[in-house]
Protein backbone atom coordinates (compact mmCIF):
# COMPACT_ATOMS: atom_id res chain seq x y z
CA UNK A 1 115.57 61.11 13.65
CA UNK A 2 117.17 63.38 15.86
CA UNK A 3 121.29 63.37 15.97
CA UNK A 4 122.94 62.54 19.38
CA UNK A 5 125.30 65.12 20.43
CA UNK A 6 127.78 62.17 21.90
CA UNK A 7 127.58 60.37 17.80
CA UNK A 8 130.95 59.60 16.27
CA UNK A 9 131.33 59.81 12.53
CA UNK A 10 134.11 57.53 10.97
CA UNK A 11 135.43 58.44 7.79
CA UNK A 12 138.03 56.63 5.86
CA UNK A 13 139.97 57.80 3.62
CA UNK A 14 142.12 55.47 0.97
CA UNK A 15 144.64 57.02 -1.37
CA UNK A 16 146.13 55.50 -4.53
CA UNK A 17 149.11 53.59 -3.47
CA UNK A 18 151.17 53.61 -6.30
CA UNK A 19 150.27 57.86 -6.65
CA UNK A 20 151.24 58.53 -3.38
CA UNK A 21 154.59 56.72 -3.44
CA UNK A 22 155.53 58.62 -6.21
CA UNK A 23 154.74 62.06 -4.74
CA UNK A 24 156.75 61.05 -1.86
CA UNK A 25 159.54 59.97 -3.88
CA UNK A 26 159.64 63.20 -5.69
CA UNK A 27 159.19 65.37 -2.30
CA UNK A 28 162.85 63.02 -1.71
CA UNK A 29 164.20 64.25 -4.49
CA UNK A 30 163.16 68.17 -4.28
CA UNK A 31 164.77 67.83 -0.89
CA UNK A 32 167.72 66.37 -2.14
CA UNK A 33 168.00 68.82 -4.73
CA UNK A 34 167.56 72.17 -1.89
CA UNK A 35 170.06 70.65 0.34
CA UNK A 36 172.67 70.94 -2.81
CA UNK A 37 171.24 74.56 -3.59
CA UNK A 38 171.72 75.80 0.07
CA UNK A 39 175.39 74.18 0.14
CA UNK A 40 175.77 76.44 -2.97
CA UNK A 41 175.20 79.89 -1.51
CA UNK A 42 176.55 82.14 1.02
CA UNK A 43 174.75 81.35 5.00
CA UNK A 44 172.79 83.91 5.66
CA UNK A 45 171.54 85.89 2.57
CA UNK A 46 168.43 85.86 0.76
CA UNK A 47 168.53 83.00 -1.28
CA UNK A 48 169.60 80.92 1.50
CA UNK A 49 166.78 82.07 3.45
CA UNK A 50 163.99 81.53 0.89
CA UNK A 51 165.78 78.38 0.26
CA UNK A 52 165.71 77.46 4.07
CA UNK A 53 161.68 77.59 4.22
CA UNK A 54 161.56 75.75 0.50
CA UNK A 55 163.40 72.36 2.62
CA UNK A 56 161.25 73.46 6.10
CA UNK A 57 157.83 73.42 3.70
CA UNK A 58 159.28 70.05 1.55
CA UNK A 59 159.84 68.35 4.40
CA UNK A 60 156.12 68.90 5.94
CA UNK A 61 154.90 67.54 2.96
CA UNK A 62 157.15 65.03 3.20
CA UNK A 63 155.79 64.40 6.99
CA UNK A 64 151.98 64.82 6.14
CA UNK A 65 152.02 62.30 2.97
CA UNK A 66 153.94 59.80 4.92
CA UNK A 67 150.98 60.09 7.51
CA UNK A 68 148.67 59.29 5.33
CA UNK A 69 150.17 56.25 3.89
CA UNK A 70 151.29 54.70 6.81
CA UNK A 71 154.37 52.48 7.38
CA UNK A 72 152.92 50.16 5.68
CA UNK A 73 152.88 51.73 1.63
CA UNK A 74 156.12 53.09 2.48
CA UNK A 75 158.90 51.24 -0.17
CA UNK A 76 161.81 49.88 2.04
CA UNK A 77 164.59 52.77 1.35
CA UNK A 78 161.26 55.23 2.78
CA UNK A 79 161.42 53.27 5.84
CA UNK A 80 164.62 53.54 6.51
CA UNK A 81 164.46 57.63 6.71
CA UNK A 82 161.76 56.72 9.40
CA UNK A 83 164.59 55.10 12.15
């Protein structure tokens, strides 16, 4: 059987619930915990920077898993970040 160049493929993809919420609740806190740690040093110097792209990569993550789960899995303090 020959393949049809104008064939869609569907793939679906589930993910744990319960494992997902949790990685999303710890991205929360990481972020939580950088904001504190930039308040904490000078604006501007190394550590700032480095922590700077820490928060900018956290909160990608943040963004991607949320994605994936939808609004739906997301617990109702989650979906209140989202407004």
């Amino acid at each position: 059987m020959a393949l049809n160049q104008n064939e869609n493929v569907s793939i679906t993809l589930k993910i744990e619930g319960e494992k997902a919420k949790n990685e999303l609740a710890l991205l929360e806190k990481q972020s939580r915990d950088l904001e504190k740690a930039i308040k904490e040093v000078p604006k501007g110097s190394a550590e700032w920077a480095e922590l700077n792209k820490e928060v900018s990569k956290n909160r990608e993550s943040q963004a991607k898993l949320r994605e994936q789960i939808g609004i739906t899995g997301l617990t109702y303090r989650q979906l209140q970040t989202e407004i």
